[in-house]
C-alpha atoms as a PDB file:
ATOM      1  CA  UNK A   1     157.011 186.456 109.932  1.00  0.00           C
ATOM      2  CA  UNK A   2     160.115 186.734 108.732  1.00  0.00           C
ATOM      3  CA  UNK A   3     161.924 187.579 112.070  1.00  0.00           C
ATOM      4  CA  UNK A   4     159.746 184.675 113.659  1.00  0.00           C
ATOM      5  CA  UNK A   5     161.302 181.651 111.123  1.00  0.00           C
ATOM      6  CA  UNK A   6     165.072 183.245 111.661  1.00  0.00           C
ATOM      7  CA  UNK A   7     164.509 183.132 115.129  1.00  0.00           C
ATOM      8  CA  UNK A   8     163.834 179.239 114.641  1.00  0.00           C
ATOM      9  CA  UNK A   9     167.143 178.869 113.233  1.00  0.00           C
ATOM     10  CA  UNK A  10     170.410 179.339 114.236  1.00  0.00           C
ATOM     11  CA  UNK A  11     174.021 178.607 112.720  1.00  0.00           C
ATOM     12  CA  UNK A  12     172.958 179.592 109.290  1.00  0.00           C
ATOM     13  CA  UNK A  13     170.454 177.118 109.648  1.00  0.00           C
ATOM     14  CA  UNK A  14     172.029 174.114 110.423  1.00  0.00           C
ATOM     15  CA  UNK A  15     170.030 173.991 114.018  1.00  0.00           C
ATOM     16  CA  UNK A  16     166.460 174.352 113.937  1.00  0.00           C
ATOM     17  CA  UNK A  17     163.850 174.861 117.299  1.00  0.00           C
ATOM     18  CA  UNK A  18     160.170 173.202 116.557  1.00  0.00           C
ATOM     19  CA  UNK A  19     157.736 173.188 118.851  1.00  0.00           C
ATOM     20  CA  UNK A  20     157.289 169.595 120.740  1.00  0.00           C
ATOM     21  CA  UNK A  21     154.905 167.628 122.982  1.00  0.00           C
ATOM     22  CA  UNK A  22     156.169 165.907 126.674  1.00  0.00           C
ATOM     23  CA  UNK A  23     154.254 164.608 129.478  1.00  0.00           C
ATOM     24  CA  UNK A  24     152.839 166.627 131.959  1.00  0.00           C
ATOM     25  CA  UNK A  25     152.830 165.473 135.847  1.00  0.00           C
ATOM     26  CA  UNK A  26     149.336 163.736 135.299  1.00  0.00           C
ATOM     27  CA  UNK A  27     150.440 162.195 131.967  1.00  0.00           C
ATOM     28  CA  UNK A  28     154.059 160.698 134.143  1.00  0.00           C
ATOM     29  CA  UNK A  29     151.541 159.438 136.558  1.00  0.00           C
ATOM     30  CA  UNK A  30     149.118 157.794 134.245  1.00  0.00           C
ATOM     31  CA  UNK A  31     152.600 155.846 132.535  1.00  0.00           C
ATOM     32  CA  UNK A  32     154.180 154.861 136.157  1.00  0.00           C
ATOM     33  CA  UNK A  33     150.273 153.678 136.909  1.00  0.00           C
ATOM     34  CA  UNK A  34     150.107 151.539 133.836  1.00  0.00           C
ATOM     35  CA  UNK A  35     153.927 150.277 134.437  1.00  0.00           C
ATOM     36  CA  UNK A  36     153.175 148.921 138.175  1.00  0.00           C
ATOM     37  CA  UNK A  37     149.698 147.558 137.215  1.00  0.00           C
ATOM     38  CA  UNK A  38     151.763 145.613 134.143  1.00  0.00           C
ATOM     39  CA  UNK A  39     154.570 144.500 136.257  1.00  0.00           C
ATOM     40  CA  UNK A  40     152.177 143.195 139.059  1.00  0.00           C
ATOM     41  CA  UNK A  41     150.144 141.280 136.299  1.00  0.00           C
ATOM     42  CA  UNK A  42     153.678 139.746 135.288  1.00  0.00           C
ATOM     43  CA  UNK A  43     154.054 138.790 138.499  1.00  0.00           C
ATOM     44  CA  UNK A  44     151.295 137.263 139.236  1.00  0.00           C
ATOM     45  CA  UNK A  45     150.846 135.451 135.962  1.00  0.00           C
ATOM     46  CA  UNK A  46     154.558 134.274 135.072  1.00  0.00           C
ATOM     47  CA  UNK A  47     154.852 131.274 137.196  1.00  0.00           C
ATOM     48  CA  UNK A  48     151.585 129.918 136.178  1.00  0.00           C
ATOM     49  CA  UNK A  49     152.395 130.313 132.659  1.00  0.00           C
ATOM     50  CA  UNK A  50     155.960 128.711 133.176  1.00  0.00           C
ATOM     51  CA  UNK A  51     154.444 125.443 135.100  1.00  0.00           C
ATOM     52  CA  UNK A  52     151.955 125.001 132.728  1.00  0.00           C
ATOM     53  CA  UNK A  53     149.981 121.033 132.789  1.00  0.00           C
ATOM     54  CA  UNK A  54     148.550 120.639 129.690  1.00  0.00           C
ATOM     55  CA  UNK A  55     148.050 116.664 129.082  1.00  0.00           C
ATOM     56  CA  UNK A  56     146.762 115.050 126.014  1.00  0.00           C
ATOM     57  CA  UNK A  57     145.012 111.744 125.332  1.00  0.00           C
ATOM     58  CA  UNK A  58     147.794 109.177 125.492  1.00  0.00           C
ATOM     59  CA  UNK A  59     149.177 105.499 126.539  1.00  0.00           C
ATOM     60  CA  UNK A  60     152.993 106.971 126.707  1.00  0.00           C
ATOM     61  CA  UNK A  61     155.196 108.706 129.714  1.00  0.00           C
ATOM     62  CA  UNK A  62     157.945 110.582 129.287  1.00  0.00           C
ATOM     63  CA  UNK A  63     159.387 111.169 132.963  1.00  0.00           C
ATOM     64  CA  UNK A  64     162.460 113.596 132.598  1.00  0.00           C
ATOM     65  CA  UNK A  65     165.479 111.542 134.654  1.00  0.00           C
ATOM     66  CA  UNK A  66     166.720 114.722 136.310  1.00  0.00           C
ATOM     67  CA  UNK A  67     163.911 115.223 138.591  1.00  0.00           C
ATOM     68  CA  UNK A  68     163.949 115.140 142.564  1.00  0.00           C
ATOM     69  CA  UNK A  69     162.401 112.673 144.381  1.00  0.00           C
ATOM     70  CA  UNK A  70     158.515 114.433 145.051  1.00  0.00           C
ATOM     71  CA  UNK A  71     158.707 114.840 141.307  1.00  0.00           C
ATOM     72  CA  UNK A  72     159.187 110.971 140.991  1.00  0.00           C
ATOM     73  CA  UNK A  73     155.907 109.967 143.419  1.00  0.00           C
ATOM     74  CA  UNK A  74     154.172 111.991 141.455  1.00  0.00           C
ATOM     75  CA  UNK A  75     155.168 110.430 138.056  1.00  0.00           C
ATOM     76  CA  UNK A  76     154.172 106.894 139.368  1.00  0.00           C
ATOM     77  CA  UNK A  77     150.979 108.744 141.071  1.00  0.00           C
ATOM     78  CA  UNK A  78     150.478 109.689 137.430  1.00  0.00           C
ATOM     79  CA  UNK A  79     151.392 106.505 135.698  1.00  0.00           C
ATOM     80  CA  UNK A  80     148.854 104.058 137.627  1.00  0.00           C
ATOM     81  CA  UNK A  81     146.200 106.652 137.230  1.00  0.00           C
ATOM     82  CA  UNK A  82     145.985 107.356 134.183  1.00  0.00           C
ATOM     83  CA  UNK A  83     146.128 105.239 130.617  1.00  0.00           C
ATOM     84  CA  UNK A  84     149.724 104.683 130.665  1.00  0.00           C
ATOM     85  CA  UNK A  85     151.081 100.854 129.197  1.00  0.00           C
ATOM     86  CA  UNK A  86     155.033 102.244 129.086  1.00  0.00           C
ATOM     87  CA  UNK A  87     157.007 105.117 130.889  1.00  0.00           C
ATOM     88  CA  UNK A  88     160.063 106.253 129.434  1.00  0.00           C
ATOM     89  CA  UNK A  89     163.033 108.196 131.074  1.00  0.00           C
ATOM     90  CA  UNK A  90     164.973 110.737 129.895  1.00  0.00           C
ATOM     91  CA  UNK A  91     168.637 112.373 130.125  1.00  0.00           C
ATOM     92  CA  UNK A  92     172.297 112.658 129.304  1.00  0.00           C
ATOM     93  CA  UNK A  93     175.367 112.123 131.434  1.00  0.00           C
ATOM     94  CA  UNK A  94     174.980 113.064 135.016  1.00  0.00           C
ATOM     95  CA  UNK A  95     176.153 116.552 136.034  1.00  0.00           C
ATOM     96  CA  UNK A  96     179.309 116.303 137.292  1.00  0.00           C
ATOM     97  CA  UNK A  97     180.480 113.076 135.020  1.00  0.00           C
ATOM     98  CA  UNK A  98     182.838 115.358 132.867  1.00  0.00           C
ATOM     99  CA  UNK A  99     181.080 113.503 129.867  1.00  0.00           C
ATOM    100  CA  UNK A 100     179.157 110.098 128.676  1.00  0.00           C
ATOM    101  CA  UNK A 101     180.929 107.279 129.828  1.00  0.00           C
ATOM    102  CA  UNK A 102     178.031 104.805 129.810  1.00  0.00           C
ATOM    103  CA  UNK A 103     174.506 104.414 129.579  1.00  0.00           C
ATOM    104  CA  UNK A 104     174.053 103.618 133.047  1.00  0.00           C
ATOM    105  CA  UNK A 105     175.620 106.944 134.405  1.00  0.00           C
ATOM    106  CA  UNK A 106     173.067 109.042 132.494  1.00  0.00           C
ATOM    107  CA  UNK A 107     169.395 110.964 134.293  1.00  0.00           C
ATOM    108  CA  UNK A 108     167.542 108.007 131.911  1.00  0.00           C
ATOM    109  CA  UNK A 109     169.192 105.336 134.169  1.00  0.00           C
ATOM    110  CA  UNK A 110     168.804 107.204 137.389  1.00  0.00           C
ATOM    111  CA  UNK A 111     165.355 107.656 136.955  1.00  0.00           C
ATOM    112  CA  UNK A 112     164.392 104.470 135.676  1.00  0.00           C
ATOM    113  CA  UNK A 113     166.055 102.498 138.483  1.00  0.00           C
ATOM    114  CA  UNK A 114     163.737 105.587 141.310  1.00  0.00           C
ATOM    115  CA  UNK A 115     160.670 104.776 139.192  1.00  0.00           C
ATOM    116  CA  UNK A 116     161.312 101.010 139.926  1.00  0.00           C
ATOM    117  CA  UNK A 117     162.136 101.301 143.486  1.00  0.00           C
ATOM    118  CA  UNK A 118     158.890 103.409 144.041  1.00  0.00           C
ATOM    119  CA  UNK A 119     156.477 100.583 142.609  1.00  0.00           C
ATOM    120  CA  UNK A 120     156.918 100.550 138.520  1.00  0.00           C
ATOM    121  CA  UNK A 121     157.052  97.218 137.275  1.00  0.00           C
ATOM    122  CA  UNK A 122     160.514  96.708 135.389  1.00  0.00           C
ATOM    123  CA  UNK A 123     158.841  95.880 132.328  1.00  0.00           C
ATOM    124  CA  UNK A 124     156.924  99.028 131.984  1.00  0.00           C
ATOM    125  CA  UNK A 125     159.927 101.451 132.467  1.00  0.00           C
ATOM    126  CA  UNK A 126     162.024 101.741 129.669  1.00  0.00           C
ATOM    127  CA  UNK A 127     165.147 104.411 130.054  1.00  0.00           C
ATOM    128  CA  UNK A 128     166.008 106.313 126.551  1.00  0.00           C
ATOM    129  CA  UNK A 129     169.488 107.719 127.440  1.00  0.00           C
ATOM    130  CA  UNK A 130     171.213 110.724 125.127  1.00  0.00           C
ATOM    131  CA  UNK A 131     174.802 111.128 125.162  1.00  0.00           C
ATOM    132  CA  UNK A 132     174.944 115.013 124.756  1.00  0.00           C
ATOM    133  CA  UNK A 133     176.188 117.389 127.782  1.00  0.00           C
ATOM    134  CA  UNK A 134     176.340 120.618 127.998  1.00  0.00           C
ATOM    135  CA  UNK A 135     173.906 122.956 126.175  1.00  0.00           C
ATOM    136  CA  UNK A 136     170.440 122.263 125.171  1.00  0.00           C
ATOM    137  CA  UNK A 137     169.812 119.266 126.940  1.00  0.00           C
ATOM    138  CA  UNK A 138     166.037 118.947 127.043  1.00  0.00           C
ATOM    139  CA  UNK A 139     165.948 119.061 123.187  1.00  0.00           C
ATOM    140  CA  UNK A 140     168.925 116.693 123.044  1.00  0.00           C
ATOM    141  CA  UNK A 141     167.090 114.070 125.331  1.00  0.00           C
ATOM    142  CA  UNK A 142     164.056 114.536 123.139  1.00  0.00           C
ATOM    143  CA  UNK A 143     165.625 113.896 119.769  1.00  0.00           C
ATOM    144  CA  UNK A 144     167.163 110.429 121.684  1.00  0.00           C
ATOM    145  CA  UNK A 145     164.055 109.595 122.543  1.00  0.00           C
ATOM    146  CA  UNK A 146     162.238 110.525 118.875  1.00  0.00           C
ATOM    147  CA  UNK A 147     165.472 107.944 117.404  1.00  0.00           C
ATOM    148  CA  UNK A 148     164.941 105.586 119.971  1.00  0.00           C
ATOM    149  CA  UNK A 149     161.336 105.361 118.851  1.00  0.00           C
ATOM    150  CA  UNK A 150     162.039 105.593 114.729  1.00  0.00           C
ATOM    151  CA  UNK A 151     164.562 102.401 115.739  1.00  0.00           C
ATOM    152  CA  UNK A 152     162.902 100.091 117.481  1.00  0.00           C
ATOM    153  CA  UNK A 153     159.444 100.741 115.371  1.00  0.00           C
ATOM    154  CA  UNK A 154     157.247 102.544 118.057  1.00  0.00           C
ATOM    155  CA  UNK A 155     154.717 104.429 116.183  1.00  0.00           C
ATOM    156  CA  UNK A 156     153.886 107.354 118.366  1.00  0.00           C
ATOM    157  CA  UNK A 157     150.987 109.922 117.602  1.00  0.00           C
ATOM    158  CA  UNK A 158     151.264 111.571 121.738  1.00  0.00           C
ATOM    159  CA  UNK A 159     153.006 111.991 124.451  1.00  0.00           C
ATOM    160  CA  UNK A 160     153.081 113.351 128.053  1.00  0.00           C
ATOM    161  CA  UNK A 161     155.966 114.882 129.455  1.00  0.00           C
ATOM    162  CA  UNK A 162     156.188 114.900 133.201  1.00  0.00           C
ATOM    163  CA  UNK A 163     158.182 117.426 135.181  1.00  0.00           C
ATOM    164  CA  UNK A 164     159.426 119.659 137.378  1.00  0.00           C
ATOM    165  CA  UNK A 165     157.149 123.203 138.281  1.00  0.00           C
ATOM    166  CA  UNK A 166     158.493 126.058 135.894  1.00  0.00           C
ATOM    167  CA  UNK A 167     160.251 123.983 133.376  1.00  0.00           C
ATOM    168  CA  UNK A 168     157.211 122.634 132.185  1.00  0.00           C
ATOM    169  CA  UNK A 169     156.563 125.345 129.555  1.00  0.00           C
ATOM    170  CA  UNK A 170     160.055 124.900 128.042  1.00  0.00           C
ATOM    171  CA  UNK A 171     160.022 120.811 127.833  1.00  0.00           C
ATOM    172  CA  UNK A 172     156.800 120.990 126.471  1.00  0.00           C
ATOM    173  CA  UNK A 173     158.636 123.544 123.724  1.00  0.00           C
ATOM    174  CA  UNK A 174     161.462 121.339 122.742  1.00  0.00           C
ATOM    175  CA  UNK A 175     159.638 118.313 122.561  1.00  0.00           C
ATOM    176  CA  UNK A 176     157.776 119.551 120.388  1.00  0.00           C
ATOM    177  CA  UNK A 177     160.612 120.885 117.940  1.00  0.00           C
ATOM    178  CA  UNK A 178     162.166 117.680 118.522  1.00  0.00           C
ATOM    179  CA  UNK A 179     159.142 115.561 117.591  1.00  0.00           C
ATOM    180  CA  UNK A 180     157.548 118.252 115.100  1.00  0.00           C
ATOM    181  CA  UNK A 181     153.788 118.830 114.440  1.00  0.00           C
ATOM    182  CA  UNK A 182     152.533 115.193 113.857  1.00  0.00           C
ATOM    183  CA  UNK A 183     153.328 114.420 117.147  1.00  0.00           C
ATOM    184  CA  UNK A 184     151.157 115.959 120.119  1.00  0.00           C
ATOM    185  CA  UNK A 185     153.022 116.319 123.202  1.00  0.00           C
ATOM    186  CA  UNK A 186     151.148 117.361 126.445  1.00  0.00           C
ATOM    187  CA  UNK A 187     153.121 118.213 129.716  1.00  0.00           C
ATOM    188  CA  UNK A 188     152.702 117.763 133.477  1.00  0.00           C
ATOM    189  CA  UNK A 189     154.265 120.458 135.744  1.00  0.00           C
ATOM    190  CA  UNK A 190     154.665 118.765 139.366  1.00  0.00           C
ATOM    191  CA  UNK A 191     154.652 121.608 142.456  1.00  0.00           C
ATOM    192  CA  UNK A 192     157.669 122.418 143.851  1.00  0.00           C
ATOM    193  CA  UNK A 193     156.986 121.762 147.404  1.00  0.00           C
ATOM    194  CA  UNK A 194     159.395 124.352 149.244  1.00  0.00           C
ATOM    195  CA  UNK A 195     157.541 127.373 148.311  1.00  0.00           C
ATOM    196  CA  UNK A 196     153.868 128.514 147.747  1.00  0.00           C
ATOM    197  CA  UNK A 197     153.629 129.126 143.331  1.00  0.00           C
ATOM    198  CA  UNK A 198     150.898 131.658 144.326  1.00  0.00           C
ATOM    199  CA  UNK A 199     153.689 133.752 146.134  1.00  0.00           C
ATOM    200  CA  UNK A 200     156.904 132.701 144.281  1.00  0.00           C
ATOM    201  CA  UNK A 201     158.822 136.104 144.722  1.00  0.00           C
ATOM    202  CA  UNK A 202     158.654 135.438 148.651  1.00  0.00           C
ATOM    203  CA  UNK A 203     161.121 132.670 148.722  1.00  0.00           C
ATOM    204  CA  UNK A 204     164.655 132.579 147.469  1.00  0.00           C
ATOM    205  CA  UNK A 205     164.232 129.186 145.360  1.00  0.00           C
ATOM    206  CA  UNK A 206     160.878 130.004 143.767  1.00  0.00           C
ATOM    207  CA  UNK A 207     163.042 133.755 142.530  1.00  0.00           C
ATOM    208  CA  UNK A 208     165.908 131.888 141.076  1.00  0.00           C
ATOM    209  CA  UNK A 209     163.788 129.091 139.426  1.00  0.00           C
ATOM    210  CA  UNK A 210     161.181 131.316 138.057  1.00  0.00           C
ATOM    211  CA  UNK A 211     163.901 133.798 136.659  1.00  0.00           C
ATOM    212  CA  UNK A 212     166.191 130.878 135.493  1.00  0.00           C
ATOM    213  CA  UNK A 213     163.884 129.340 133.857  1.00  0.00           C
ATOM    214  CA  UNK A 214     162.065 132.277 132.332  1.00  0.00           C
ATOM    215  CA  UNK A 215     165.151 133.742 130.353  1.00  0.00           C
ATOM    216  CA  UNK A 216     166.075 129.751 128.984  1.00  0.00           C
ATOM    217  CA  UNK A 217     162.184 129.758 127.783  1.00  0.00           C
ATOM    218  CA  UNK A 218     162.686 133.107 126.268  1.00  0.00           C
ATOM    219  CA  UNK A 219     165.975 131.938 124.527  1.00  0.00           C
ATOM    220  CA  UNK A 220     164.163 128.286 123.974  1.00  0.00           C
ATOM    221  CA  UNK A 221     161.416 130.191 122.203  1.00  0.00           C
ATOM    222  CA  UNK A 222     162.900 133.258 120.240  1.00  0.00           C
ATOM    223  CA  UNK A 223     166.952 132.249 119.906  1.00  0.00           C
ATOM    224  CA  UNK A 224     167.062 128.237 119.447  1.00  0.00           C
ATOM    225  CA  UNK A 225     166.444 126.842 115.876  1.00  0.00           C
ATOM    226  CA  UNK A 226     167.486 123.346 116.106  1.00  0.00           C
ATOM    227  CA  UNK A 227     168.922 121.717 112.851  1.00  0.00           C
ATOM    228  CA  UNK A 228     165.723 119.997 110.841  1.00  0.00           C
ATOM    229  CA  UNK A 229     165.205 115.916 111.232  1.00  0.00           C
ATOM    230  CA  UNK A 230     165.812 113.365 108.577  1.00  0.00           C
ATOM    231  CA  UNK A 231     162.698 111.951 106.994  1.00  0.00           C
ATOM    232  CA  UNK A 232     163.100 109.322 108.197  1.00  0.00           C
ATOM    233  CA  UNK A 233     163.497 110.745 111.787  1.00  0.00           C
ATOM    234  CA  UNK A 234     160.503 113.443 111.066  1.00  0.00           C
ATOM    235  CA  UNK A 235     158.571 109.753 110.406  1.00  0.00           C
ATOM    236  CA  UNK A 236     158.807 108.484 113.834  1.00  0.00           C
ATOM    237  CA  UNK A 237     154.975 107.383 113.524  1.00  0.00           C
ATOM    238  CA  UNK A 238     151.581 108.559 112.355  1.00  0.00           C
ATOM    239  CA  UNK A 239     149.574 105.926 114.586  1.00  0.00           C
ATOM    240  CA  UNK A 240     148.933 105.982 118.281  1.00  0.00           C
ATOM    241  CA  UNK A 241     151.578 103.198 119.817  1.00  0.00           C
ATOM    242  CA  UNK A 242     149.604 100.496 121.493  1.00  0.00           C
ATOM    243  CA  UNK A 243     146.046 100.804 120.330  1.00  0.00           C
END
């Protein structure tokens, strides 16, 4: 015994051997099975979850300015179909501006004027600009919109937010920090229509907008804690607006 415990020491004891447990070949097998089988679940599972639609019971639209032009049709396909009495467009300074100059050179005012040209009356569009460029745009154009609302009385109880594909998951997020939890905010995710959702990784736009877009919803989710409202912001309204 006693040769047995000196042998599981050496250096006076300052290194000790213990016997361990490691994988065998079946065991590696079993973890590279499980690995693949999780990673194809991932795949298959991460654009749906990104472009989520999720709408709620509602007379407002919020169209985000930025979108493309399919992504407009289907915001006025949305508007005269469903309960909607006012649209509202979002967005700071266009890219490329170097910085807010005025409110027409903002996404709100570029997306109001497509919504009108596509067959919105005037008087139902109403573009809520935000001067902020830079980082965390989506929040910022939700917090103009939330003021824009406590200022010119709107009570608000929901929302729908209409988008673009995968960065449905992450409006629907900030919106709803920017608005907090008396407000319910739904989302619409509109198809991207140059490449098939169901087989994203097989085109080189639906690989960068599903990674893009996943890593700002991680961050979005886990790394952004925006700066809490005023009261009197948090009280942008308790009622539904236009009963």
């Amino acid at each position: 015994m006693k040769s047995s415990a000196s042998a599981s020491k050496k250096f006076f004891g300052i290194f000790t051997r213990k016997e361990r447990w490691g994988l065998s070949w079946r065991g590696w097998l079993i973890l590279a099975s499980l690995g693949f089988l999780s990673g194809t679940l991932l795949l298959l599972n991460v654009q749906p979850f990104l472009a989520e639609t999720h709408r709620v019971n509602t007379n407002l639209l919020v169209v985000e300015g930025w979108i493309h032009d399919y992504a407009i049709r289907a915001s006025v396909e949305e508007f005269k179909a469903g309960p909607y009495q006012r649209i509202f467009t979002t967005g700071g300074p266009v890219e490329g501006s170097g910085g807010y100059i005025n409110d027409y050179n903002t996404s709100a005012s570029v997306g109001a004027d497509l919504l009108r040209g596509a067959g919105v009356p005037a008087e139902s569009v109403q573009m809520v600009p935000s001067h902020v460029i830079g980082r965390d745009r989506t929040y910022n154009a939700a917090v103009a919109l939330r003021e824009w609302f406590r200022v010119h009385n709107v009570p608000v109880q929901s929302l729908n937010v209409i988008t673009e594909d995968v960065h449905a998951r992450r409006s629907q997020l900030l919106f709803a920090k920017a608005f907090g939890p008396q407000i319910s905010v739904g989302v619409i995710a509109v198809p991207h229509p140059d490449y098939d959702p169901s087989h994203w990784w097989r085109y080189s736009e639906g690989v960068k907008d599903v990674l893009t877009e996943g890593v700002a919803y991680i961050y979005a989710k886990f790394f952004f804690y925006p700066s809490k409202a005023p009261d009197h912001e948090r009280a942008a309204g308790t009622s539904q607006a236009s009963q």
